[in-house]
N, C-alpha and C. Protein backbone atom coordinates (compact mmCIF):
# COMPACT_ATOMS: atom_id res chain seq x y z
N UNK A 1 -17.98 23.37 -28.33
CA UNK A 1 -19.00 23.88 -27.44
C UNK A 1 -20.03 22.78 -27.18
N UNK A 2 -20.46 22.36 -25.76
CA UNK A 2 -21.09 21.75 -25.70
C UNK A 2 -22.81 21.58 -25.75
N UNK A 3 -23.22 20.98 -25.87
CA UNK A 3 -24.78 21.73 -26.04
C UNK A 3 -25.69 20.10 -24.90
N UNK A 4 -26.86 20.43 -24.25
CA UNK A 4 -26.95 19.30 -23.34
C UNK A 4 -28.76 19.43 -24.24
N UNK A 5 -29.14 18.30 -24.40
CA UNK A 5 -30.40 18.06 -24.91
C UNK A 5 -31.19 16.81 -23.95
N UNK A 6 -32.56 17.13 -23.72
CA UNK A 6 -32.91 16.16 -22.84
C UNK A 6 -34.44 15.52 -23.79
N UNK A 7 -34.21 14.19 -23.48
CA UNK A 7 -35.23 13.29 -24.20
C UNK A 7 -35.85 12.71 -23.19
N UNK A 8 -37.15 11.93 -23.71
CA UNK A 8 -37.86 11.10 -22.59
C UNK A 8 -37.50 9.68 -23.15
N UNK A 9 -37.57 9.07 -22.62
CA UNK A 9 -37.59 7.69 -22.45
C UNK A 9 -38.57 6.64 -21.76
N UNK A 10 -39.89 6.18 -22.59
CA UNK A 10 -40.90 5.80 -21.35
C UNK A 10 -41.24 7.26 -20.29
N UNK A 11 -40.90 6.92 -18.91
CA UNK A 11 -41.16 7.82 -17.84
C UNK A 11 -40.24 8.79 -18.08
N UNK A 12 -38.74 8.62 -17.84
CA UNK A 12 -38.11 9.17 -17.58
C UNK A 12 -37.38 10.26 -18.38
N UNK A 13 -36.56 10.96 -17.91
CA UNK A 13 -36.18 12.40 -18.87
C UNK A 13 -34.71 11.86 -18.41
N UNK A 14 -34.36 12.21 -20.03
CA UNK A 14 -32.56 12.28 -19.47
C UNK A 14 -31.71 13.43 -20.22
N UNK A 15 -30.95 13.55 -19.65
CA UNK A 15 -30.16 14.44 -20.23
C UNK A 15 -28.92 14.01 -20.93
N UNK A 16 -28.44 14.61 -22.05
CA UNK A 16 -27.80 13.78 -23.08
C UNK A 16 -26.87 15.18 -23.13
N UNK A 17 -25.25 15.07 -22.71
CA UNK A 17 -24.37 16.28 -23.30
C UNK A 17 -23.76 15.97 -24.23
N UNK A 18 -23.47 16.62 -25.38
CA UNK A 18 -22.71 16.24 -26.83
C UNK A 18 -21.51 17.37 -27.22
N UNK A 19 -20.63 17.31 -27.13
CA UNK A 19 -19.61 17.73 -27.39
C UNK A 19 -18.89 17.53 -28.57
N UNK A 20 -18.63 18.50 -29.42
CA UNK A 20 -17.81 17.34 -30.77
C UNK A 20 -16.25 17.68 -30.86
N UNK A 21 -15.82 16.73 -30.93
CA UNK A 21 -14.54 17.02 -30.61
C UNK A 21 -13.81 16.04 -31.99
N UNK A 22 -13.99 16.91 -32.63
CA UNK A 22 -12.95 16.58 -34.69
C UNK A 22 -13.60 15.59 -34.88
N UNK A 23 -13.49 14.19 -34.98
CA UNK A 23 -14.16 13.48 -36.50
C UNK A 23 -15.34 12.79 -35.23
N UNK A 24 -15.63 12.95 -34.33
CA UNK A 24 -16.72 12.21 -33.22
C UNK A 24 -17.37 13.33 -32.52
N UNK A 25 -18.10 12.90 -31.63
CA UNK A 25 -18.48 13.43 -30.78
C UNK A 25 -18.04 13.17 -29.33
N UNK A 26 -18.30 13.60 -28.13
CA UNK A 26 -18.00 12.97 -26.65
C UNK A 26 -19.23 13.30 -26.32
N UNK A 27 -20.15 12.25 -25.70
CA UNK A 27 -21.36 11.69 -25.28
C UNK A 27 -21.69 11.89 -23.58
N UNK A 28 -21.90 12.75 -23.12
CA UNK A 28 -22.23 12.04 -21.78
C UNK A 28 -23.88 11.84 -21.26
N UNK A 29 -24.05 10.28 -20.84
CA UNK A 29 -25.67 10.25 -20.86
C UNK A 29 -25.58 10.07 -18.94
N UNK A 30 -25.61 10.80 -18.56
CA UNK A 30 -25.78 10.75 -16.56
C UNK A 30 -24.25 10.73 -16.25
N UNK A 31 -23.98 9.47 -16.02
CA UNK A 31 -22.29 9.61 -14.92
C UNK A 31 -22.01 8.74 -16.12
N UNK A 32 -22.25 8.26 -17.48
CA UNK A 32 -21.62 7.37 -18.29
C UNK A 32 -20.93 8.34 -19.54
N UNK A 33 -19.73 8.10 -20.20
CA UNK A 33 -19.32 8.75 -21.19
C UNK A 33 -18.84 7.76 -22.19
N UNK A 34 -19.50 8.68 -23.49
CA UNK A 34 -19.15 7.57 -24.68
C UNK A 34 -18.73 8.39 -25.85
N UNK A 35 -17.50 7.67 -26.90
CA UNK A 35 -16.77 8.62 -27.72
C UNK A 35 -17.79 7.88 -29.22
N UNK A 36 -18.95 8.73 -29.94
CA UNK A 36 -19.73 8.19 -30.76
C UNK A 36 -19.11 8.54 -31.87
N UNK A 37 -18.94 8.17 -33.33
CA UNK A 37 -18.70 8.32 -34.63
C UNK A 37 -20.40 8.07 -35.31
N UNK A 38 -20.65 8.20 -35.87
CA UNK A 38 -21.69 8.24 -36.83
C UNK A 38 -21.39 8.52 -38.53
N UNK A 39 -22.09 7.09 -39.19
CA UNK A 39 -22.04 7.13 -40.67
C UNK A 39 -23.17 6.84 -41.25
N UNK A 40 -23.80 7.83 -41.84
CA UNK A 40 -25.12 7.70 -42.35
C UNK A 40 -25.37 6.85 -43.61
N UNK A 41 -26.48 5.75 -43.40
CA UNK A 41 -26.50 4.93 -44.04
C UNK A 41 -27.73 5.42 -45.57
N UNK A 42 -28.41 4.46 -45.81
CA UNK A 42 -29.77 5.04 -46.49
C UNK A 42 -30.88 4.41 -45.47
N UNK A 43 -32.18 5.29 -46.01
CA UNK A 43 -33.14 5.08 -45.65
C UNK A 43 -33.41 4.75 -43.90
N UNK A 44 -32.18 5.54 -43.79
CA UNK A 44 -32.59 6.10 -42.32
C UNK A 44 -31.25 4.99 -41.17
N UNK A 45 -30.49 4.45 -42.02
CA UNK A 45 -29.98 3.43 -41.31
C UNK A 45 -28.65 4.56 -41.10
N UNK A 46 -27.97 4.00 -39.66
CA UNK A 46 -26.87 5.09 -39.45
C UNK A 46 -26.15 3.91 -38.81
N UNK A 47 -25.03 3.91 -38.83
CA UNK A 47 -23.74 2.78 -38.34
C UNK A 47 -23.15 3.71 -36.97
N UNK A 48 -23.44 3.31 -36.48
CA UNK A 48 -22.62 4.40 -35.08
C UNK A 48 -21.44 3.12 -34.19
N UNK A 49 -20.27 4.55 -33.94
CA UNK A 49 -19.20 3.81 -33.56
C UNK A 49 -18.85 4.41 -32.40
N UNK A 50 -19.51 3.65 -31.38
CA UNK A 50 -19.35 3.48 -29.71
C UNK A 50 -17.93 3.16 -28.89
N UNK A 51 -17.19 4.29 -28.97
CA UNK A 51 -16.07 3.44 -28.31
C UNK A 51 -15.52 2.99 -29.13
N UNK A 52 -15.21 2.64 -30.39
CA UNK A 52 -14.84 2.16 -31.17
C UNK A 52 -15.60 0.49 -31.86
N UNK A 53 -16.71 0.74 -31.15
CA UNK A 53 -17.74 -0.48 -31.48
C UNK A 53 -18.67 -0.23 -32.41
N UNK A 54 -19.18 -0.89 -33.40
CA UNK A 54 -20.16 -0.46 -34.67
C UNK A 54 -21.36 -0.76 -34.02
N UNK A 55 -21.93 0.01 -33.96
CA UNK A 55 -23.40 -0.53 -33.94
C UNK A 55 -24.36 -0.05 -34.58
N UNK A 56 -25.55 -0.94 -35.55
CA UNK A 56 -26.14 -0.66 -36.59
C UNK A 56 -27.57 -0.24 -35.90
N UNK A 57 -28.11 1.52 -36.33
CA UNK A 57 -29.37 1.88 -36.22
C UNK A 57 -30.24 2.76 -36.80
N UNK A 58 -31.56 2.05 -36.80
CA UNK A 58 -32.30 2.85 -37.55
C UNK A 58 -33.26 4.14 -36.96
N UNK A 59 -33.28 5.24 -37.98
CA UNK A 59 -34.03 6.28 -36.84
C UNK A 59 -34.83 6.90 -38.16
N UNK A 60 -36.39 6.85 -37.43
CA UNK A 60 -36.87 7.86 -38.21
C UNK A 60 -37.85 9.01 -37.17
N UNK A 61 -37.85 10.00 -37.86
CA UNK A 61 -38.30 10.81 -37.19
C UNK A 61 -39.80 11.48 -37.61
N UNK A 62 -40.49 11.81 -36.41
CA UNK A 62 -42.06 12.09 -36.69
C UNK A 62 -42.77 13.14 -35.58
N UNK A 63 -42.02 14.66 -36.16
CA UNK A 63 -42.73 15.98 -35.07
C UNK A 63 -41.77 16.06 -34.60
N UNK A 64 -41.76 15.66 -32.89
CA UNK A 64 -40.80 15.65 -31.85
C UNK A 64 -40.69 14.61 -31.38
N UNK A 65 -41.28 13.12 -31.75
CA UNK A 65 -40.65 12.13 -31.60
C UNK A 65 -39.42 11.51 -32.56
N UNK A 66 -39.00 10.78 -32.21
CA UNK A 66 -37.67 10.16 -32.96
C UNK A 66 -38.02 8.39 -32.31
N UNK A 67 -37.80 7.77 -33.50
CA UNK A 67 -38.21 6.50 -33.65
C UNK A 67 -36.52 6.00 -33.67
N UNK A 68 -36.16 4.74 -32.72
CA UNK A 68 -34.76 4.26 -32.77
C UNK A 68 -35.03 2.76 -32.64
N UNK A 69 -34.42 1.91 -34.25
CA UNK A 69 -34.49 0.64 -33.95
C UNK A 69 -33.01 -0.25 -33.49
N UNK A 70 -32.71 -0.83 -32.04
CA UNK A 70 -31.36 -0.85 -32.01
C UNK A 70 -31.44 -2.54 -31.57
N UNK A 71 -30.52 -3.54 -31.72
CA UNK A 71 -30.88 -4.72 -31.12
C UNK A 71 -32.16 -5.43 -30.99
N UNK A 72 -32.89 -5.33 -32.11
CA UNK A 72 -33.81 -5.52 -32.28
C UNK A 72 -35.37 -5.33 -30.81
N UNK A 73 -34.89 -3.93 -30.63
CA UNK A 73 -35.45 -3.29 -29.76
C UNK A 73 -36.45 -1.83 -30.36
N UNK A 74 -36.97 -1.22 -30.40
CA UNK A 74 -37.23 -0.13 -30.91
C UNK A 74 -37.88 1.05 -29.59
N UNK A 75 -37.30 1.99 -29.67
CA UNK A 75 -37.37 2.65 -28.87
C UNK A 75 -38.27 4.22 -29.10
N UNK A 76 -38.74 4.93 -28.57
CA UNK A 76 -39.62 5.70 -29.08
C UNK A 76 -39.47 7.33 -28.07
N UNK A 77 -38.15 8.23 -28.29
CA UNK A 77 -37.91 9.49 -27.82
C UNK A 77 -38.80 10.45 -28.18
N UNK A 78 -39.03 10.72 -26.84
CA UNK A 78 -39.64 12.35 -27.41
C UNK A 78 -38.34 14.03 -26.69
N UNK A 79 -38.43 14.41 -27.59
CA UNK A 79 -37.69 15.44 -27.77
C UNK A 79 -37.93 16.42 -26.68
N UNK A 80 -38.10 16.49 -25.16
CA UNK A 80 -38.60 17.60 -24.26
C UNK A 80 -37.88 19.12 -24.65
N UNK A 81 -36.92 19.20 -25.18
CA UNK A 81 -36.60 20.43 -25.30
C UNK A 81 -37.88 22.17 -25.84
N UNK A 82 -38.82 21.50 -26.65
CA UNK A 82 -39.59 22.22 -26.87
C UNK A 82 -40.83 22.12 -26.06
N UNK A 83 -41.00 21.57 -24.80
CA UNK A 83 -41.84 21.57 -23.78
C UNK A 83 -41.21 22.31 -22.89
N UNK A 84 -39.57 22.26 -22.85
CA UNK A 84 -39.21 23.12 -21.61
C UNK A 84 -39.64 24.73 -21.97
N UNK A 85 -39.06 24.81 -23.38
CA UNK A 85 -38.70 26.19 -24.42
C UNK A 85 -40.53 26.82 -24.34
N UNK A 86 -41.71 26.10 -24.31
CA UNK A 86 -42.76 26.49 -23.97
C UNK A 86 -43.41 26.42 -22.67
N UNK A 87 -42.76 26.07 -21.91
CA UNK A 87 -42.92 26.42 -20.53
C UNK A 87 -42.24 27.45 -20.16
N UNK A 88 -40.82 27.79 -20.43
CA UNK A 88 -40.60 29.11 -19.96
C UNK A 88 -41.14 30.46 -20.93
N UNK A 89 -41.77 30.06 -21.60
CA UNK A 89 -42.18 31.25 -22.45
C UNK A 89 -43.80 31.51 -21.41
N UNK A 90 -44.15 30.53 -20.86
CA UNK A 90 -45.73 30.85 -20.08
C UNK A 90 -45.36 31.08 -19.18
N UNK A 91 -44.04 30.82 -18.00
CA UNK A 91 -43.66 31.78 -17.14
C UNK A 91 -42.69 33.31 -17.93
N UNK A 92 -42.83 33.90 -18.88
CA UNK A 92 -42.17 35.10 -18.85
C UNK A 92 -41.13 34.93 -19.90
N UNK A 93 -40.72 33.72 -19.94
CA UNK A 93 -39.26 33.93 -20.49
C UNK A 93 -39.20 34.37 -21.70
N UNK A 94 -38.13 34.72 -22.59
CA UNK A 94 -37.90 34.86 -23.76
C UNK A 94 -37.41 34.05 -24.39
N UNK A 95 -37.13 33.18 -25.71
CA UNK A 95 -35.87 32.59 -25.56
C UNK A 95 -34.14 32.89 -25.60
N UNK A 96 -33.62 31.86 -25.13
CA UNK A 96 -32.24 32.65 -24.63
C UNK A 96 -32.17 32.70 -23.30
N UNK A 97 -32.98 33.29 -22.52
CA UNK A 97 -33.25 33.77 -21.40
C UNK A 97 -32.65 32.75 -20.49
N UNK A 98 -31.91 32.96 -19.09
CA UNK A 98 -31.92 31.81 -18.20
C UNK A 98 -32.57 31.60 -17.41
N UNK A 99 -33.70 30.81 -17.25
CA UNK A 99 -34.29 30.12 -15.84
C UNK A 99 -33.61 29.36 -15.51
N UNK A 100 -33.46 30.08 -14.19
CA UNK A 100 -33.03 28.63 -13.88
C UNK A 100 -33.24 29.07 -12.12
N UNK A 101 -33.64 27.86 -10.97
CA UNK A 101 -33.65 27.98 -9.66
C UNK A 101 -32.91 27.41 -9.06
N UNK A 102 -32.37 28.06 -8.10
CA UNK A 102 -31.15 27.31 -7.47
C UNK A 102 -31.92 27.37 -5.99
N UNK A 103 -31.87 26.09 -5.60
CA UNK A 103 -32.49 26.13 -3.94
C UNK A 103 -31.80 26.29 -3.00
N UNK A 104 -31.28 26.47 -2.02
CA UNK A 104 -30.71 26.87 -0.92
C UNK A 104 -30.98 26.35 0.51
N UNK A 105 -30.16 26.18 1.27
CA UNK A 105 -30.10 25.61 2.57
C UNK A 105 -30.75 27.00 3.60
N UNK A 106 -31.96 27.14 4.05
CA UNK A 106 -32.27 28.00 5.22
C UNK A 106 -31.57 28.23 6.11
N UNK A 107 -31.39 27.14 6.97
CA UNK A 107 -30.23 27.06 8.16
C UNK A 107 -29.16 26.07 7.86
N UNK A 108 -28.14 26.61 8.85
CA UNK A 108 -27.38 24.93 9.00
C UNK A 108 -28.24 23.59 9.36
N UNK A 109 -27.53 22.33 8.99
CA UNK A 109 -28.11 21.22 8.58
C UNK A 109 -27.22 20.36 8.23
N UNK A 110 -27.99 18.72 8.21
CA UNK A 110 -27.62 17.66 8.14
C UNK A 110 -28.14 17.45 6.76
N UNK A 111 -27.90 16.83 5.70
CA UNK A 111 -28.81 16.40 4.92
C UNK A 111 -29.03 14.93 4.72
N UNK A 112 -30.31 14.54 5.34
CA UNK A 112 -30.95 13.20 5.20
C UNK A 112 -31.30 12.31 3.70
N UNK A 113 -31.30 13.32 2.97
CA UNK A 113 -31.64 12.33 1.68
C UNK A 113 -31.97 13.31 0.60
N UNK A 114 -31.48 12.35 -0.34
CA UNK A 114 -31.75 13.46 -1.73
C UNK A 114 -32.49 12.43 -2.46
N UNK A 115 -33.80 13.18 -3.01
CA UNK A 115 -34.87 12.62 -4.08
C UNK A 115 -34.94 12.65 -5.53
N UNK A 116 -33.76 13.44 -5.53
CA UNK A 116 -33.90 13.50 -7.40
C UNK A 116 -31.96 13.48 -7.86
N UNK A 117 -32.20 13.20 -8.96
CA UNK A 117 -30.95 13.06 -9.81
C UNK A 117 -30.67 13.93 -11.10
N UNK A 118 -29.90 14.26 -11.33
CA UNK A 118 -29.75 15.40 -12.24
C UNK A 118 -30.44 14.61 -13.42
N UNK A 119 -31.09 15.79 -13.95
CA UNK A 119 -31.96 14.79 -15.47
C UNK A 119 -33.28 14.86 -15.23
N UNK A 120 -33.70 15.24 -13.54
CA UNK A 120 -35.22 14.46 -13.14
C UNK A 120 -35.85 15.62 -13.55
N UNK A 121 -37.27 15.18 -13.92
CA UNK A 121 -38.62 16.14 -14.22
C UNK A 121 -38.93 16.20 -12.79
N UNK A 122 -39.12 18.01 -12.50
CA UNK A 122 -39.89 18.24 -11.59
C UNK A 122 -41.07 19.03 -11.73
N UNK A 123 -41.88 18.86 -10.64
CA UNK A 123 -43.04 19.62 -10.71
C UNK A 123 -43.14 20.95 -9.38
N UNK A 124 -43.07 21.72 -9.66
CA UNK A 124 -43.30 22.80 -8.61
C UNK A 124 -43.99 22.10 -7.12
N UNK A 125 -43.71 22.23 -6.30
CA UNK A 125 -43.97 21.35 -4.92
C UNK A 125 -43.36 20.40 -4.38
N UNK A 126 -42.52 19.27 -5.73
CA UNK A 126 -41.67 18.73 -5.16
C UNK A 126 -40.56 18.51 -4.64
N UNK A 127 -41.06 17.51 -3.28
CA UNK A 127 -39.63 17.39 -2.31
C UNK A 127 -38.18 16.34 -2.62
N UNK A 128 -37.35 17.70 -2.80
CA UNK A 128 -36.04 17.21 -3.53
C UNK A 128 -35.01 16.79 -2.55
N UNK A 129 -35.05 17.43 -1.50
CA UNK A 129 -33.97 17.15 -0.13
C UNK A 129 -34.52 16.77 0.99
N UNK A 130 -34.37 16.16 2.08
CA UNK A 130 -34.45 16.44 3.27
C UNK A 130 -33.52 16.80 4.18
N UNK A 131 -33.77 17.69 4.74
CA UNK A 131 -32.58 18.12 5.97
C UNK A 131 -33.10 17.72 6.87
N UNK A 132 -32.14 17.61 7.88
CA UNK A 132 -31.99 17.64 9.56
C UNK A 132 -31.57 18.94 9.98
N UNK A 133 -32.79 20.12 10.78
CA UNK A 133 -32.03 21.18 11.48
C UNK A 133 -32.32 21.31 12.55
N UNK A 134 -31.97 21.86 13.71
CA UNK A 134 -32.15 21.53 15.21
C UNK A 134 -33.03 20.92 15.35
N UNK A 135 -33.33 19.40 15.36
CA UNK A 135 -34.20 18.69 15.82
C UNK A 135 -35.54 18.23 14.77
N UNK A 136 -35.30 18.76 13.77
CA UNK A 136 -36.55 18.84 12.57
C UNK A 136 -36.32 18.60 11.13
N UNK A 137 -37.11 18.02 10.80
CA UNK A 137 -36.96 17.42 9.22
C UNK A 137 -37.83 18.54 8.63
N UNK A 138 -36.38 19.23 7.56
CA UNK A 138 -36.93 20.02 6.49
C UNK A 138 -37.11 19.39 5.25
N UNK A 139 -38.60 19.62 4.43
CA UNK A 139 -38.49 19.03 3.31
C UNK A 139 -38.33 20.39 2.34
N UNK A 140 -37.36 20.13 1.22
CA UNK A 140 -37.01 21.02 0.24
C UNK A 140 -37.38 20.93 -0.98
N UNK A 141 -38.78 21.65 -1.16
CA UNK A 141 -39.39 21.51 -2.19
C UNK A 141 -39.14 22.17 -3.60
N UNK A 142 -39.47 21.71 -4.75
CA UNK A 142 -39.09 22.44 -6.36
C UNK A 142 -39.99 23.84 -6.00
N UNK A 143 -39.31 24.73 -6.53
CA UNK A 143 -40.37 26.18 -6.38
C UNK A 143 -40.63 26.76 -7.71
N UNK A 144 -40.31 25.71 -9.05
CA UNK A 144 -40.82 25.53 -10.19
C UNK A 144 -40.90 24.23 -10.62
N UNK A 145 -41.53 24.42 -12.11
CA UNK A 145 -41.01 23.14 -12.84
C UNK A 145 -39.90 23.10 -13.38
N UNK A 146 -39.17 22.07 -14.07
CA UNK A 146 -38.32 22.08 -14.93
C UNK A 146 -37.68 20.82 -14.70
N UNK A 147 -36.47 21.02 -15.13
CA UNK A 147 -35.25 19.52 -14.88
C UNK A 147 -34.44 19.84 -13.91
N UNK A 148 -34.07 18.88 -13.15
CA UNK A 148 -32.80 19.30 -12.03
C UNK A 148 -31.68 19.58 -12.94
N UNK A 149 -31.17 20.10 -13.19
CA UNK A 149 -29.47 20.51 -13.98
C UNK A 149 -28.38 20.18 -12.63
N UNK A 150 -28.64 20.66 -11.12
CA UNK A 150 -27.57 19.90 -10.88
C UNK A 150 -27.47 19.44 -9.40
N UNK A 151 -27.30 18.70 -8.83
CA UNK A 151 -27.12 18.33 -7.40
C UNK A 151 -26.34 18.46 -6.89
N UNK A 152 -25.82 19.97 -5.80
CA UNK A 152 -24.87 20.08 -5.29
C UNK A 152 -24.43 19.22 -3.83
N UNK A 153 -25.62 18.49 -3.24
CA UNK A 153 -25.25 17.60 -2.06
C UNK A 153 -25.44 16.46 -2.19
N UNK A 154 -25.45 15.79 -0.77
CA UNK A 154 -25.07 14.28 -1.13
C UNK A 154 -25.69 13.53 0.48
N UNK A 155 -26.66 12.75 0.64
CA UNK A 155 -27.17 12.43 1.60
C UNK A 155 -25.90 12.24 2.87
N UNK A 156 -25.74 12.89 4.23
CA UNK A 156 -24.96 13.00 4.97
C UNK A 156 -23.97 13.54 5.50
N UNK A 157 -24.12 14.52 4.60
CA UNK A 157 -23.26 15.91 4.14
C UNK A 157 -24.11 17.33 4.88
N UNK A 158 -23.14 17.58 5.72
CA UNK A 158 -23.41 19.26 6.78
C UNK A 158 -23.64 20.24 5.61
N UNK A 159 -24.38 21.34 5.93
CA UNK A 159 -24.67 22.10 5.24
C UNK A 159 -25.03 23.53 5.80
N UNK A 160 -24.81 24.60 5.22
CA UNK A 160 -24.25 25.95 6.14
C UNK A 160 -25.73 26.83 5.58
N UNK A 161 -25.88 27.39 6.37
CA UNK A 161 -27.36 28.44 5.81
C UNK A 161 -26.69 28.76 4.37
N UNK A 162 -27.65 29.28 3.29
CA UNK A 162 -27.18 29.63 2.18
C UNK A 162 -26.53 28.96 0.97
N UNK A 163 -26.28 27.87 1.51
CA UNK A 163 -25.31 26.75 0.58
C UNK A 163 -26.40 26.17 -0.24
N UNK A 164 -26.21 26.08 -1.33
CA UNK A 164 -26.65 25.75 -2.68
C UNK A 164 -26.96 24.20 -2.30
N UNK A 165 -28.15 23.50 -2.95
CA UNK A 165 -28.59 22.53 -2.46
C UNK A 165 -28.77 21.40 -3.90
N UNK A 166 -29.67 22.27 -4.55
CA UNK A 166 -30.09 21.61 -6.23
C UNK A 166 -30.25 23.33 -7.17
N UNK A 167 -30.17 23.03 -8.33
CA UNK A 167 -30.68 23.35 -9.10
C UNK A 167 -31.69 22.95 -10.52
N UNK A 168 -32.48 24.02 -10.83
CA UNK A 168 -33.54 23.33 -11.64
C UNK A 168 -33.39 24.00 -12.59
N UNK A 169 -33.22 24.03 -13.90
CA UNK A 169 -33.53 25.04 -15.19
C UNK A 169 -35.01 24.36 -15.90
C-alpha cells in the first residue's frame, strides 16, 4: 500500500510516494523513481541503497523537522503533513476525511498554460490554468489551500465544459 508524504525543501513542497515492495521500498519523488534499501547505522547514520548504489546518511530529527547530512551537504525538511492535517481540521475536516478540490473547465476551451505542478503549495486565489474560451482568457483560480495532487491537462490541449482541470487535496 502506498502512502504519499510531502516535505518542504527551502521553498518548495514535494511530494514523496513510498511503496514497499519486500526487502526495499519503490520511491517516487515527481516524474523520478527510485528502488531505496535502507540499513541503519548508529547514531543516526543510515547506508541507503539507491538503485543499487550505497549512499551514506545522516538524519536526525527535531519536532517536525528532520535534519539530512548527504555529500557533505546538509539539508533541513520540514514535515508539512501536520500543517495540511491542521488545516483541514480549521476548515471542518475530521481526520481521515477527504478534502480534496477538483477544478473544472466552465466552458469549452483551449488551454494556454498551466502554473503549477503536482506537489505545488497553493493558496486559495491562485491562478493554476489559463484557458482560451470564445475569445477570452480564463484564469483558473485555487478555491482552497492545499497541494495540487494532480494535473489533469497540459498547455494546448482542448477542453470540454466539465472536464477536470487540477486537483488540490
Amino acid at each position: 500500500m502506498s502512502r504519499v508524504v510531502y516535505f518542504k525543501i527551502g521553498d518548495q513542497v514535494r511530494s514523496i510516494q513510498v511503496t514497499p515492495a519486500g526487502d526495499h521500498f519503490d520511491v517516487q519523488v515527481g516524474e523520478r523513481k527510485f528502488a531505496i534499501a535502507a540499513r541503519q547505522g548508529e547514531l543516526g547514520r543510515l547506508d541507503l541503497y539507491v538503485d543499487g548504489r550505497r549512499r551514506r546518511v545522516y538524519v536526525a530529527r527535531q519536532g517536525d523537522r528532520v535534519y539530512v547530512w548527504l555529500d557533505g551537504e546538509t539539508y533541513t525538511l520540514f514535515k508539512t503533513d501536520t500543517l495540511f492535517q491542521a488545516d483541514r481540521r480549521r476548515r471542518g475536516a475530521r481526520p481521515g476525511d477527504d478534502v480534496r478540490s477538483s477544478l473544472e473547465a466552465a466552458m469549452p476551451g483551449k488551454v494556454l498554460d498551466v502554473l503549477v505542478a503536482e506537489g505545488d503549495v497553493v493558496q486559495r486565489g491562485d491562478v493554476l490554468v489559463l484557458l482560451e474560451a470564445m475569445k477570452m482568457e480564463l484564469r483558473i483560480q485555487a478555491s482552497q489551500e492545499g497541494v495540487v495532487s494532480k494535473v489533469w491537462v497540459r498547455p494546448g490541449e482542448v477542453v470540454e465544459r466539465g472536464q477536470r482541470l487540477v486537483e488540490i487535496t
